[in-house]
Protein backbone atom coordinates (compact mmCIF):
# COMPACT_ATOMS: atom_id res chain seq x y z
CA UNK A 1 -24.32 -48.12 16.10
CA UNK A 2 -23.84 -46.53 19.65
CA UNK A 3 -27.14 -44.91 19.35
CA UNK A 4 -29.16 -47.93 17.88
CA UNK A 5 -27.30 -50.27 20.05
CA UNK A 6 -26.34 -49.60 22.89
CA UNK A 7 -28.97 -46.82 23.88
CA UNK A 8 -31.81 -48.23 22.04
CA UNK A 9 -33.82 -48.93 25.16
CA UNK A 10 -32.73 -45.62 26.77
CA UNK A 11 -35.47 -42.75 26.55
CA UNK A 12 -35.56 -40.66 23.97
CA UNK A 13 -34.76 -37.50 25.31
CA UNK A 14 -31.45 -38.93 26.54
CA UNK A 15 -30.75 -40.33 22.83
CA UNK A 16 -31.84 -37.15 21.17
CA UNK A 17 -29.62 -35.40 23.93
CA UNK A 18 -26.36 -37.47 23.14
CA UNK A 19 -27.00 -37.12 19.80
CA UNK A 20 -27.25 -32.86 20.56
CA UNK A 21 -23.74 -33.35 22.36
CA UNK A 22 -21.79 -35.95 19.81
CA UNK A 23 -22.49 -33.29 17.13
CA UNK A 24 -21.54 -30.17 18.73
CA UNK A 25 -18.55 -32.46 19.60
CA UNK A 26 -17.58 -33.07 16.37
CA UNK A 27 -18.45 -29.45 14.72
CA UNK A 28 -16.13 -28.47 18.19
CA UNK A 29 -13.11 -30.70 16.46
CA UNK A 30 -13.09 -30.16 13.12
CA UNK A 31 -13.19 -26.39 13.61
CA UNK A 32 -10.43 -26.66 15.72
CA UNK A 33 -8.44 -28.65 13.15
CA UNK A 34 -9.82 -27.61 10.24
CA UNK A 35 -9.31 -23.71 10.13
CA UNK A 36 -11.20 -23.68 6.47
CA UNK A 37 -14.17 -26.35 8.06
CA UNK A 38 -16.61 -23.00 8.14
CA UNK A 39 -15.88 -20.39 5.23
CA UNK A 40 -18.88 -20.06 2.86
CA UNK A 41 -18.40 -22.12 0.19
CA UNK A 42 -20.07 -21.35 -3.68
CA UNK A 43 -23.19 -23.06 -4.55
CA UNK A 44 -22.79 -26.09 -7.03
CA UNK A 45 -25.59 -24.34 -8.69
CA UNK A 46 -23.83 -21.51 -9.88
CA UNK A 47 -24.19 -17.54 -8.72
CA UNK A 48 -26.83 -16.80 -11.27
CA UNK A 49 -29.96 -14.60 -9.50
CA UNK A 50 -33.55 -13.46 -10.55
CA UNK A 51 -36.32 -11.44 -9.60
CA UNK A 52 -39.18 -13.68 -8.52
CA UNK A 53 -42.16 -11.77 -7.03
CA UNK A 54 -40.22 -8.75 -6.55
CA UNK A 55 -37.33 -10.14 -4.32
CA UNK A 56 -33.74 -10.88 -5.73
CA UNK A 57 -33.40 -14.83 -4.69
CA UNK A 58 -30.52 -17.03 -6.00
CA UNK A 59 -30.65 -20.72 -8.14
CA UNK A 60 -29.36 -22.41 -5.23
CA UNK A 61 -32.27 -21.10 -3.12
CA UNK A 62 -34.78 -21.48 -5.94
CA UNK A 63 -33.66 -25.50 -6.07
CA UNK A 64 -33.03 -25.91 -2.48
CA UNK A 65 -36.63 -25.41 -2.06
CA UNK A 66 -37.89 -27.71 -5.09
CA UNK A 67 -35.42 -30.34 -3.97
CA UNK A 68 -37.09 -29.69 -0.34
CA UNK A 69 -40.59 -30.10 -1.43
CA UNK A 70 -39.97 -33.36 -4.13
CA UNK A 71 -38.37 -34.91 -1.00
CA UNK A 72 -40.93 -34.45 1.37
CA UNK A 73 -43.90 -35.76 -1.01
CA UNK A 74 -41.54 -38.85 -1.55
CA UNK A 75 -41.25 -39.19 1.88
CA UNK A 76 -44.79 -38.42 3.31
CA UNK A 77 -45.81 -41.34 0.12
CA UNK A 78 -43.21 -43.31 1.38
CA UNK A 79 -44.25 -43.28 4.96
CA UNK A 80 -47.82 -43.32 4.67
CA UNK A 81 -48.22 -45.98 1.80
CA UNK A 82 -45.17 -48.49 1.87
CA UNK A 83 -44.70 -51.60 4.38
CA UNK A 84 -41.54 -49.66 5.59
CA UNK A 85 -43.38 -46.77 6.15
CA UNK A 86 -45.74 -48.53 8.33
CA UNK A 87 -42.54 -50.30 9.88
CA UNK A 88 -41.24 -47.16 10.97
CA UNK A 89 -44.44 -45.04 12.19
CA UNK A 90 -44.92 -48.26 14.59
CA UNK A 91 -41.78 -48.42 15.77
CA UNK A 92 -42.32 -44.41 16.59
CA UNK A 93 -45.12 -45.18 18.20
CA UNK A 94 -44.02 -48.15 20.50
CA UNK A 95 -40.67 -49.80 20.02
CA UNK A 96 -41.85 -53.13 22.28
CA UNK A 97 -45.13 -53.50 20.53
CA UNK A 98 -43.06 -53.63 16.85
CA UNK A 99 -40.83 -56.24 18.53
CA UNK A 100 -43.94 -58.33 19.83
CA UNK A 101 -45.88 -58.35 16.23
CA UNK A 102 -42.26 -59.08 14.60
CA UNK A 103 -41.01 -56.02 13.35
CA UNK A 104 -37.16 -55.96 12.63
CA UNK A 105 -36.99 -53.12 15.13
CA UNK A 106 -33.38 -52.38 15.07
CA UNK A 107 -32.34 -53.07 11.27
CA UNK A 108 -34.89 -50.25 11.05
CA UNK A 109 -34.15 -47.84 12.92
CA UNK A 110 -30.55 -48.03 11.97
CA UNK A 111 -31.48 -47.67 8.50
CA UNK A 112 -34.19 -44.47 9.80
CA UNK A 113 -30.65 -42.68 11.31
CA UNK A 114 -28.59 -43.55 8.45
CA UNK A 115 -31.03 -42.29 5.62
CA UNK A 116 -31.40 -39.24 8.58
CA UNK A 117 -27.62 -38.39 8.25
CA UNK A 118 -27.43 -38.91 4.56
CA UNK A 119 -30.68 -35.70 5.00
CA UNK A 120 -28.67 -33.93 7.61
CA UNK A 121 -25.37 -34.19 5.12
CA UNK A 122 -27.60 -32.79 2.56
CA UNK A 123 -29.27 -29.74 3.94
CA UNK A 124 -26.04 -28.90 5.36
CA UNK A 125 -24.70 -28.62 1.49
CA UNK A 126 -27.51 -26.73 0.79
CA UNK A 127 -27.02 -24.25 4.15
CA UNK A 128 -23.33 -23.73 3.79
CA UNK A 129 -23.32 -21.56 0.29
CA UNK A 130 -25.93 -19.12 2.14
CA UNK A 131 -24.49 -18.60 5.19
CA UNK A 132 -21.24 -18.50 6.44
CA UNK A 133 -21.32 -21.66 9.29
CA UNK A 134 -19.38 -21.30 12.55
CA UNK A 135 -20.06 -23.91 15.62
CA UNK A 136 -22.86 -21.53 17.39
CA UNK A 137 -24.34 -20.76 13.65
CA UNK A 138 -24.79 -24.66 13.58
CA UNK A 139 -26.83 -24.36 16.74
CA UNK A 140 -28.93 -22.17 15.45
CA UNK A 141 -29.64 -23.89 12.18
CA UNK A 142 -30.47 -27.14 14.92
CA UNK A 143 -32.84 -24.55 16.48
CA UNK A 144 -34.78 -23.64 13.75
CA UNK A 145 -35.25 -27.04 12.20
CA UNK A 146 -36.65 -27.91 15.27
CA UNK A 147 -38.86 -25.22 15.46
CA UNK A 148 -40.29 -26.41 11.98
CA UNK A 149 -40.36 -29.83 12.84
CA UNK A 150 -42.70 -28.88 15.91
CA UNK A 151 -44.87 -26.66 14.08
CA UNK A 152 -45.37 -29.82 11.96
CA UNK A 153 -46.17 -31.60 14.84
CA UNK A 154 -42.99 -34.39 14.33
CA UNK A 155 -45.89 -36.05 12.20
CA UNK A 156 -46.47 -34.31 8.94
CA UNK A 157 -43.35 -33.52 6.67
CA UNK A 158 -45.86 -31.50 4.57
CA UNK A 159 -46.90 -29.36 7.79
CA UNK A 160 -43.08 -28.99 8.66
CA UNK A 161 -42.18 -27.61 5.53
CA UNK A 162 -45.12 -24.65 5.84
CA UNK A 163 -44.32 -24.42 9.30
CA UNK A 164 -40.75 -23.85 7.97
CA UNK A 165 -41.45 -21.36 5.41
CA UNK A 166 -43.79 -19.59 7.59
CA UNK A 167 -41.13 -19.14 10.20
CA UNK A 168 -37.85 -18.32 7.88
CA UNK A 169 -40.81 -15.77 6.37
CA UNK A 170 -41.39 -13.91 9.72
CA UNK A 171 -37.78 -13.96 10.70
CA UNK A 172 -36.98 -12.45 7.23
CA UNK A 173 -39.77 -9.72 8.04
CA UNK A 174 -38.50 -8.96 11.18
CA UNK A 175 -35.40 -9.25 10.71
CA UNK A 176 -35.61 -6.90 7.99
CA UNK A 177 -36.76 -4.27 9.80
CA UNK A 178 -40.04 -4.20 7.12
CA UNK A 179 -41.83 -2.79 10.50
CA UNK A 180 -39.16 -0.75 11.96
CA UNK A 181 -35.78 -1.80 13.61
CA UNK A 182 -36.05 -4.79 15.66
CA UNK A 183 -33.31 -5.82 18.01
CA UNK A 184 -32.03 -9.66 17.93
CA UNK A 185 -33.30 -10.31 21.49
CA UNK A 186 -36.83 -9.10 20.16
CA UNK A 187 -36.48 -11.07 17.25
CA UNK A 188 -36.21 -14.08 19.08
CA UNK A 189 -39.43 -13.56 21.70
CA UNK A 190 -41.28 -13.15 18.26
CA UNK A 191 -40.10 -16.30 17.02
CA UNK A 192 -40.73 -18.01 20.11
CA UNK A 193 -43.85 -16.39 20.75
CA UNK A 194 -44.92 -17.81 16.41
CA UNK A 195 -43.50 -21.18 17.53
CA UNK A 196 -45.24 -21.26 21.10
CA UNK A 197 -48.72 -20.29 19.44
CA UNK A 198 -47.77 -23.22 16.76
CA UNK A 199 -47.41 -25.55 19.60
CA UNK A 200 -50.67 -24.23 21.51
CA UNK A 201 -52.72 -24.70 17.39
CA UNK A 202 -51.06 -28.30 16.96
CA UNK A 203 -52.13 -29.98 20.40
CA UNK A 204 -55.78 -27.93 19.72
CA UNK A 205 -56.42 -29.67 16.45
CA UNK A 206 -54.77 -33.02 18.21
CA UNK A 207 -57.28 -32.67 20.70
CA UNK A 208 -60.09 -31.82 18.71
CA UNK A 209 -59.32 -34.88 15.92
CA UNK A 210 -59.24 -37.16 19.76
């Protein structure tokens, strides 16, 4: 409501901002309060593990990624076939054009950050049995789904999840130490450098399809 509201006019860096700082916020609270808020937690999937491809992967992993790829082909139909889906992608586009042509600007984009935090409550289910969460962990789980969402280029949820898989893939790799030991700090100007030359790829083929 405060978002939607209040700050709907305000630009979107300062929204996305707020939003940044109302959730750290909150994570900052309920781990103070809540001792138990960030112990791993089993997956409601069961324990059971299998060789696929020669690595050792878990059920929950196996359906966290089916349940990620059914819900971005709903999605990516939703938003490129549906009157909603049009609805929103204009309001992305310009908020004051969708309010000139009639478009019931705020009912939806209240309903876009509800659905959002029903996603966000979701993927943090899936996260939590796989790694143990702590407030600066939560940061860095921000961090990397942003990272995939720019690799998709905030416009494709197909292209987000392979930017996604392509980046948890080299962080795996390097991380591993499949080439050698690797120190975190060096870890991170590699994934920088992958999402950097993602970036530099995404505004070539922007300005090529221009």
């Amino acid at each position: 409501t405060v978002v939607m509201g209040r700050m709907a006019a305000w630009p979107r860096v300062t929204v996305t901002t707020f939003s940044l700082g109302a959730m750290l916020l909150v994570a900052g609270i309920a781990g103070t309060i809540w001792r138990g808020v960030f112990e791993r937690v089993p997956s409601p999937f069961g324990e059971a593990h299998y060789a696929l491809l020669g690595t050792n992967v878990s059920r929950h992993q196996i359906l966290a990624v089916v349940m990620l790829a059914a819900l971005s082909i709903v999605l990516t139909i939703v938003l490129s076939t549906t009157r909603l889906g049009i609805y929103i992608r204009a309001i992305a586009d310009d908020v004051e054009a969708g309010d000139i042509v009639g478009i019931p600007t705020r009912k939806v984009a209240i309903g876009v950050w509800t659905f959002s935090g029903a996603l966000a409550g979701l993927g943090g289910a899936l996260i939590v049995p796989m790694s143990t969460l702590t407030e600066l962990a939560v940061l860095f789980v921000l961090m990397r789904s942003l990272a995939a969402a720019i690799l998709g280029g905030f416009d494709s949820l197909p292209l987000a999840m392979v930017g996604a898989v392509i980046f948890g893939m080299v962080e795996a790799v390097v991380g591993g130490a499949v080439f050698g030991p690797v120190s975190s700090g060096a870890r991170e100007v590699i994934l920088m450098a992958l999402l950097f030359g993602g970036i530099l790829l995404i505004a070539r083929r922007r300005g090529s399809m221009m």
